[in-house]
Protein backbone atom coordinates (compact mmCIF):
# COMPACT_ATOMS: atom_id res chain seq x y z
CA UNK A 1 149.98 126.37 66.83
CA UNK A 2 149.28 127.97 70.49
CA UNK A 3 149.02 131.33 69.04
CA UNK A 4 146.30 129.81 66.82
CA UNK A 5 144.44 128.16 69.20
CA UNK A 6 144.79 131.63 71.17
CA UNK A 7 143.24 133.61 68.80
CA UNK A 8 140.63 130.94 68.03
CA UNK A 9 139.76 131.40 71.94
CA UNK A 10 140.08 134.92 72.25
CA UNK A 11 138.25 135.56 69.14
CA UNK A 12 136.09 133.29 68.06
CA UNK A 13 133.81 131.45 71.12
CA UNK A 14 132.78 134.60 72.33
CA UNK A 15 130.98 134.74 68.95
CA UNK A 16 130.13 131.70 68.63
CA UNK A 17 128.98 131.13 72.24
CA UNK A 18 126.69 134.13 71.69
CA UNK A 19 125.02 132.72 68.38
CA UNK A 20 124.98 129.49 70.37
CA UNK A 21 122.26 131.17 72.47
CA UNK A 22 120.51 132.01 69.54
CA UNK A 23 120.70 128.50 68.31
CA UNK A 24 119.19 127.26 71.05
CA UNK A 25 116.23 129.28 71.39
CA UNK A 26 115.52 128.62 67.89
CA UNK A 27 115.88 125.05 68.38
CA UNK A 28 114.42 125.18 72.09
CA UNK A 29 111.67 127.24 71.66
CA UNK A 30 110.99 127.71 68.01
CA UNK A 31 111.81 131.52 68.50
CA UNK A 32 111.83 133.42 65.12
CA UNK A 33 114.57 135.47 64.04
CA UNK A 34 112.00 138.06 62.15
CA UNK A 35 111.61 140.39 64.70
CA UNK A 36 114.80 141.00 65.86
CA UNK A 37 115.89 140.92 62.01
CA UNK A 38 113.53 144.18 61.78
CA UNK A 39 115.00 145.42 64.93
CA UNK A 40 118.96 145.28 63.59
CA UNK A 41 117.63 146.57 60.29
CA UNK A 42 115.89 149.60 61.47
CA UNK A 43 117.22 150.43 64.77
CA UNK A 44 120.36 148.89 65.76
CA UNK A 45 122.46 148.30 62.92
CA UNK A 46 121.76 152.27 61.96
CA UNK A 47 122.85 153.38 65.89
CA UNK A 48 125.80 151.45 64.97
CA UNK A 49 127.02 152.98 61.56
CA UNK A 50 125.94 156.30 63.54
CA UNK A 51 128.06 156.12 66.69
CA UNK A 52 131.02 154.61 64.74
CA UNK A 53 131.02 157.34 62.25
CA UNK A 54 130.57 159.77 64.66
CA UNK A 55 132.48 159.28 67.05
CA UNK A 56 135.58 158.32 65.39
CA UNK A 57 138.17 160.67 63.77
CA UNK A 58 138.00 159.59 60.24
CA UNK A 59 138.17 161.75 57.11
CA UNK A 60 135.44 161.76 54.47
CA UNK A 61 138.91 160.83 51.74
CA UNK A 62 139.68 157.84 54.45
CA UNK A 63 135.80 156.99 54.30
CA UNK A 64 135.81 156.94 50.22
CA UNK A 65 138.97 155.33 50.01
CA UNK A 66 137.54 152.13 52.14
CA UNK A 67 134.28 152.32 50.45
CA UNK A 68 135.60 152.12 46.96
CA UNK A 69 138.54 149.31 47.81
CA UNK A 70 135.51 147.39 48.60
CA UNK A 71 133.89 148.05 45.74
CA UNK A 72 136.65 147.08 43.96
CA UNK A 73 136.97 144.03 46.05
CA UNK A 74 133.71 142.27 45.25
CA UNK A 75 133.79 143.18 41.93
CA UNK A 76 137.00 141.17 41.48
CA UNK A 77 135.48 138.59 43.38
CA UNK A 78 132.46 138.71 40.91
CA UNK A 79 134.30 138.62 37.91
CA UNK A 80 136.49 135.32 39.28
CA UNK A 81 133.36 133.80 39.95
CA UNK A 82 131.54 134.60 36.51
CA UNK A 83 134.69 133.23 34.86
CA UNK A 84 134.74 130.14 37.32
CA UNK A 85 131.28 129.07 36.95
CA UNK A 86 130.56 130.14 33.50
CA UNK A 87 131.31 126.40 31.92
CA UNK A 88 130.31 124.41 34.52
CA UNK A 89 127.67 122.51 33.62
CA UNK A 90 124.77 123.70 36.37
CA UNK A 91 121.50 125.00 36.21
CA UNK A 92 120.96 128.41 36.04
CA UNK A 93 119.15 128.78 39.37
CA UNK A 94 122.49 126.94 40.82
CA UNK A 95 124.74 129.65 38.61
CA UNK A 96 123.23 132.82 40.14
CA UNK A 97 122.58 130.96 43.76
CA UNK A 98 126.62 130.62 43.88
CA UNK A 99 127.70 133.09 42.06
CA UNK A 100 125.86 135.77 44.73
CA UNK A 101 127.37 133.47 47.29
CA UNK A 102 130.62 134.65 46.88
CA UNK A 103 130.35 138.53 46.87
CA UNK A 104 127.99 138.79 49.35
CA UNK A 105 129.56 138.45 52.60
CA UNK A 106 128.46 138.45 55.84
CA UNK A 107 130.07 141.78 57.26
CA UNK A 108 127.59 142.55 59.89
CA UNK A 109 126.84 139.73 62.46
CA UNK A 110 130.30 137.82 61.87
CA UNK A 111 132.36 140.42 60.17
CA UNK A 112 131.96 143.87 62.61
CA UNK A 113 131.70 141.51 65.85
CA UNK A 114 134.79 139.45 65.07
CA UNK A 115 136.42 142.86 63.86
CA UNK A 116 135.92 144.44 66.71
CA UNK A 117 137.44 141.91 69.31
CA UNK A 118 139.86 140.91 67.38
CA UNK A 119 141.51 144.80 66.13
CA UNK A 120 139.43 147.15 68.60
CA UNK A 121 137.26 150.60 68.17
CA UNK A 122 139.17 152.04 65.48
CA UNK A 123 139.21 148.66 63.33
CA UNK A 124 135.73 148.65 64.01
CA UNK A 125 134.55 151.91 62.57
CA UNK A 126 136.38 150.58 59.11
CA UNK A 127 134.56 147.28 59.56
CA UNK A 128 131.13 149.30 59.66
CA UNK A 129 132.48 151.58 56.31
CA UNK A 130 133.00 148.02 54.89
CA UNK A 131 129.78 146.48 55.88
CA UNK A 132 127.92 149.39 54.12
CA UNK A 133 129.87 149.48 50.88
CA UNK A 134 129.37 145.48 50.98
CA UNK A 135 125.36 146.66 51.45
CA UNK A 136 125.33 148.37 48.73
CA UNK A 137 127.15 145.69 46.39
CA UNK A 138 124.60 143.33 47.93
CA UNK A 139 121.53 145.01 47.39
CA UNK A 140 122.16 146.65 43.79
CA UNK A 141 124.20 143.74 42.02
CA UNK A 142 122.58 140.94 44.09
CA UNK A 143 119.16 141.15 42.89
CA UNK A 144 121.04 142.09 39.68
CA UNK A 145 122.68 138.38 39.35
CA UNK A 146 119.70 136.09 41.04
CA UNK A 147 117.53 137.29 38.21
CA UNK A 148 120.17 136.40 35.79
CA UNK A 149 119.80 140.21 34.33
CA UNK A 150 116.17 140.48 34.44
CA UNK A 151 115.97 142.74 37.11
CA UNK A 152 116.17 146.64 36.72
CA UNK A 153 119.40 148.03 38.29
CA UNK A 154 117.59 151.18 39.03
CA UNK A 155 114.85 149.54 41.10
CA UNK A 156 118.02 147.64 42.23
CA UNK A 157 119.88 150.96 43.45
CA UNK A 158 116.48 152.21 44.58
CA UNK A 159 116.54 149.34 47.65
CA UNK A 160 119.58 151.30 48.92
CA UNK A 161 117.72 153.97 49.66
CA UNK A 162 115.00 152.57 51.63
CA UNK A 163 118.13 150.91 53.96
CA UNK A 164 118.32 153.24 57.67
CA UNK A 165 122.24 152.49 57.48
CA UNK A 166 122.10 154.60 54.55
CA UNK A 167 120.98 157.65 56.71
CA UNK A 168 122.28 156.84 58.85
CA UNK A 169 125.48 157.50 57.91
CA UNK A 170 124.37 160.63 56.46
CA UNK A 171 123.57 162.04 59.95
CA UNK A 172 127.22 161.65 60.85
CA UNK A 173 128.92 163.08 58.55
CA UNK A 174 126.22 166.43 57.95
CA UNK A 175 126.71 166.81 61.79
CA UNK A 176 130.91 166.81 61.22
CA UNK A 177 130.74 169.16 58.41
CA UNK A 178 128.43 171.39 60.60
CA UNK A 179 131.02 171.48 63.08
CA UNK A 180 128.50 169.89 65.82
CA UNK A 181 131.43 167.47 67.22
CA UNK A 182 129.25 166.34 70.66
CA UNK A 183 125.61 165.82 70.62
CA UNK A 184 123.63 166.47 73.98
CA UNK A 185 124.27 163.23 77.12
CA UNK A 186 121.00 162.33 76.39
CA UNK A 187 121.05 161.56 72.52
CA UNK A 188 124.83 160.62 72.93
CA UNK A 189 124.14 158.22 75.36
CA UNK A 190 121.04 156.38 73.72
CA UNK A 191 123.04 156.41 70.82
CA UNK A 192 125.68 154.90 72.48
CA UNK A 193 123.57 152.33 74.25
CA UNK A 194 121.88 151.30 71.15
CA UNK A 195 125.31 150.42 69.68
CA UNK A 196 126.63 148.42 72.20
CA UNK A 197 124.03 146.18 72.13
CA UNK A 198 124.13 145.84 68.53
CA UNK A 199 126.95 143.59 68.13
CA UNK A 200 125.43 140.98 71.05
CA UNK A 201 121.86 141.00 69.40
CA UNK A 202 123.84 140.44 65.53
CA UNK A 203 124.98 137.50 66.95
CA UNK A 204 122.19 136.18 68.59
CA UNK A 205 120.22 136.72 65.54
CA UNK A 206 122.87 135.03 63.52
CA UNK A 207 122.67 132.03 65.37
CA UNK A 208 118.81 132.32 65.29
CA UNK A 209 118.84 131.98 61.38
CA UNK A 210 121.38 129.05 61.92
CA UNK A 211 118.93 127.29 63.86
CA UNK A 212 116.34 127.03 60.66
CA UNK A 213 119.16 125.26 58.21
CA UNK A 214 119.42 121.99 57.41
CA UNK A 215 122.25 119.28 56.47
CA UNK A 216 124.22 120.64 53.06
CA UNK A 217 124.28 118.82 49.79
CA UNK A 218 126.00 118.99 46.48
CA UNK A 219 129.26 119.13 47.52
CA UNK A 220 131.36 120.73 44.04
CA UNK A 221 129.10 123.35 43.95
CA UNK A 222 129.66 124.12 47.52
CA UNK A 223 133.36 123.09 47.89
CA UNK A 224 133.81 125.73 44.76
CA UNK A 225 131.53 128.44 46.28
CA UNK A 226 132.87 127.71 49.93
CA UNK A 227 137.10 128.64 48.25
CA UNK A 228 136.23 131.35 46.47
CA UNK A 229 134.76 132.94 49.61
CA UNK A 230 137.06 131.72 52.67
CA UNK A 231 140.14 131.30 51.04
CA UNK A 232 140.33 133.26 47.42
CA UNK A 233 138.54 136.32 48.76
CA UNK A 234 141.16 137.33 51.87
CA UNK A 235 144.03 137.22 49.10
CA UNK A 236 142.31 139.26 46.82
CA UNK A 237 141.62 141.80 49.23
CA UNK A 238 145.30 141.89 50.27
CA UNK A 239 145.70 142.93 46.66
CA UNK A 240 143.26 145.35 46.95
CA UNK A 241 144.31 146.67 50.24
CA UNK A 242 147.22 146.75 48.68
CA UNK A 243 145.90 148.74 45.58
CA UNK A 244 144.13 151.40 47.52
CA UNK A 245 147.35 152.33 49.74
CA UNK A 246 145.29 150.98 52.88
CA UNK A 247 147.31 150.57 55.89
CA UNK A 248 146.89 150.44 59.88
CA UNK A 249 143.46 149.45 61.25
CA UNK A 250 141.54 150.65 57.67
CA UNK A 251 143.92 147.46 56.15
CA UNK A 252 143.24 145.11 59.23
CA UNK A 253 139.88 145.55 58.62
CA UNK A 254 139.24 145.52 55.29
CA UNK A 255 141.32 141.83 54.72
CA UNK A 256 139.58 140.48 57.92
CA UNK A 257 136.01 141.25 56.49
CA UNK A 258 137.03 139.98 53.23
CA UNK A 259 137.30 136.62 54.49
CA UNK A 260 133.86 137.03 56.13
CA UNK A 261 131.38 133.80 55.69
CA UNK A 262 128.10 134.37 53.31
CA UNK A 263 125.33 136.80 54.51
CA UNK A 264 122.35 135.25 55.03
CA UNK A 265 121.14 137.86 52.33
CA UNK A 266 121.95 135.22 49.80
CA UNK A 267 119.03 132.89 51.02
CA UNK A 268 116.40 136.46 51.16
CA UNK A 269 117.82 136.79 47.82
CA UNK A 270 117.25 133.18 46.61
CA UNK A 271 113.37 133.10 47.52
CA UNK A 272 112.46 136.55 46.28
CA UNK A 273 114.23 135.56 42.49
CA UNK A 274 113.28 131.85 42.77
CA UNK A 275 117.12 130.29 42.44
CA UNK A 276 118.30 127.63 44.21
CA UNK A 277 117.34 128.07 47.73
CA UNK A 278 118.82 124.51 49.25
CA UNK A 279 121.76 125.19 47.63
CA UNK A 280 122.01 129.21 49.49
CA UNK A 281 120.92 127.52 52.64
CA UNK A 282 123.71 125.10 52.28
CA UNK A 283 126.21 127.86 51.18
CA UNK A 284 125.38 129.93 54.19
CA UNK A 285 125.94 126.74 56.75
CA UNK A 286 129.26 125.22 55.29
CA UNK A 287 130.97 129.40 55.08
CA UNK A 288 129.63 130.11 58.60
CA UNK A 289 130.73 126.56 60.61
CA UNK A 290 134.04 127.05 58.89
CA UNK A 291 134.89 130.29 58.70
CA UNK A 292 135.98 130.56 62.59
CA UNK A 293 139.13 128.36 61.52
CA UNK A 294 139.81 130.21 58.30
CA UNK A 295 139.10 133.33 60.04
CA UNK A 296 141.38 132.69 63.02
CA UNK A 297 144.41 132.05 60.27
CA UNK A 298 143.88 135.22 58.84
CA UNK A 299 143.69 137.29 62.53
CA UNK A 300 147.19 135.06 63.15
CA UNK A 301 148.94 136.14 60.20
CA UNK A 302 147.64 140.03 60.26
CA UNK A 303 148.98 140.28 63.76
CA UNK A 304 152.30 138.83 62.89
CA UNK A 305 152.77 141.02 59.54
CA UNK A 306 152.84 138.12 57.70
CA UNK A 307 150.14 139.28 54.98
């Protein structure tokens, strides 16, 4: 029980005393979380990916081996769900609002910050691999499910594209294969700079967006969605870690941002296809206030070689 409440310390208040801040000026001073949202998306997020990638000695097999164990991953998760929900007797908007819930995880402001204090630099350049595998699930199949089918999974694939992660990560690995293995101080350092205050300003943001929800409701629904996600997810990517011959900081990583809570992606997701958008906001709350204590049992039994 001490080493729990260790980890929970060691881990988890740093994050959640940084979204605090966040909180606060949301609730303080009504501060939106738009523009920093556009910052993270288009500047910091991408210096991230970059200087993780780059930086790091990691093979392009490594790289597709991650990438396509979380693939694999949320599509197991997705298919549980689909089977789960399929004859309960909801709406439709409350189907696709919970079923998107659970395979789109949160594996940038929670997952790569909590990653990286928990298992370090090298954990953390799996963590990013996983956050932009999970970014591709979430943008292709996500608007994919909240239209219940309607939408086109090329215009689906075609939001990728237009993500700066995306290239992101392409800069890395064209300058590895090009044998350029150390950039000048100046763009190494900005690059650098940018990255390390990514993780803070995720945070922040997180608990910006935090700030704007309100008390949960339905309680099934969000019980169900809040298991599958927490608890059902971590084993299933044991499995999977498992399945892929992961091992070392790649396997850390990839069952500690399984657990993650739901991305706030799921609420974006719930306005632009008209679903159930109390319901996301509710899903989004109840993962993220409870995930620190799921999250912490997971850290606990990595570390001790227990999973």
């Amino acid at each position: 029980m001490l080493d729990l409440l260790n980890i929970f310390i060691d881990n988890m208040i740093p994050v959640l005393a940084i979204a605090g801040v966040g909180f606060y000026l949301r609730k303080r001073f009504d501060t939106s979380p738009a523009m920093i949202s556009r910052m993270m998306f288009h500047v910091f997020s991408p210096a991230l990916a970059f200087n993780a990638l780059y930086t790091r000695d990691i093979s392009g097999g490594d790289f597709l081996r991650v990438y396509f164990a979380t693939l694999a991953l949320l599509a197991a998760i997705l298919a549980f769900s689909l089977v789960f929900f399929r004859w309960q007797k909801i709406s439709p908007g409350e189907r696709a609002t919970t079923l998107v819930s659970t395979f789109v995880f949160n594996g940038a402001n929670f997952g790569i910050s909590i990653v990286s204090f928990a298992f370090g630099a090298e954990a953390l350049t799996y963590a990013v691999i996983i956050y932009i595998a999970g970014s591709t699930v979430a943008w292709t199949l996500g608007p994919y499910v909240s239209s219940s089918g309607k939408a086109s999974m090329l215009k689906s694939f075609q939001s990728v594209l237009r993500t700066p992660v995306v290239y992101a990560l392409v800069a890395a690995f064209a300058l590895k294969a090009a044998g350029i293995m150390e950039l000048p101080p100046a763009l190494s350092r900005t690059s650098q700079l940018l990255a390390d205050a990514s993780i803070p300003l995720m945070l922040v943001l997180l608990g910006l967006q935090l700030g704007g929800f309100r008390k949960p409701d339905r309680w099934r629904l969000l019980l169900s969605g809040t298991a599958i996600r927490l608890l059902l997810a971590p084993l299933i990517g044991v499995a999977v870690a498992s399945l892929f011959s992961l091992d070392g900081a790649a396997r850390l990583a990839f069952i500690l941002q399984a657990g993650m809570p739901t991305a706030v992606l799921t609420i974006i997701l719930a306005y632009e296809f008209d679903t159930d958008k109390d319901l996301a906001l509710s899903l989004i709350m109840t993962t993220t206030l409870i995930s620190p204590f799921t999250l912490s049992v997971i850290i606990y039994l990595l570390q001790n070689d227990i999973i």
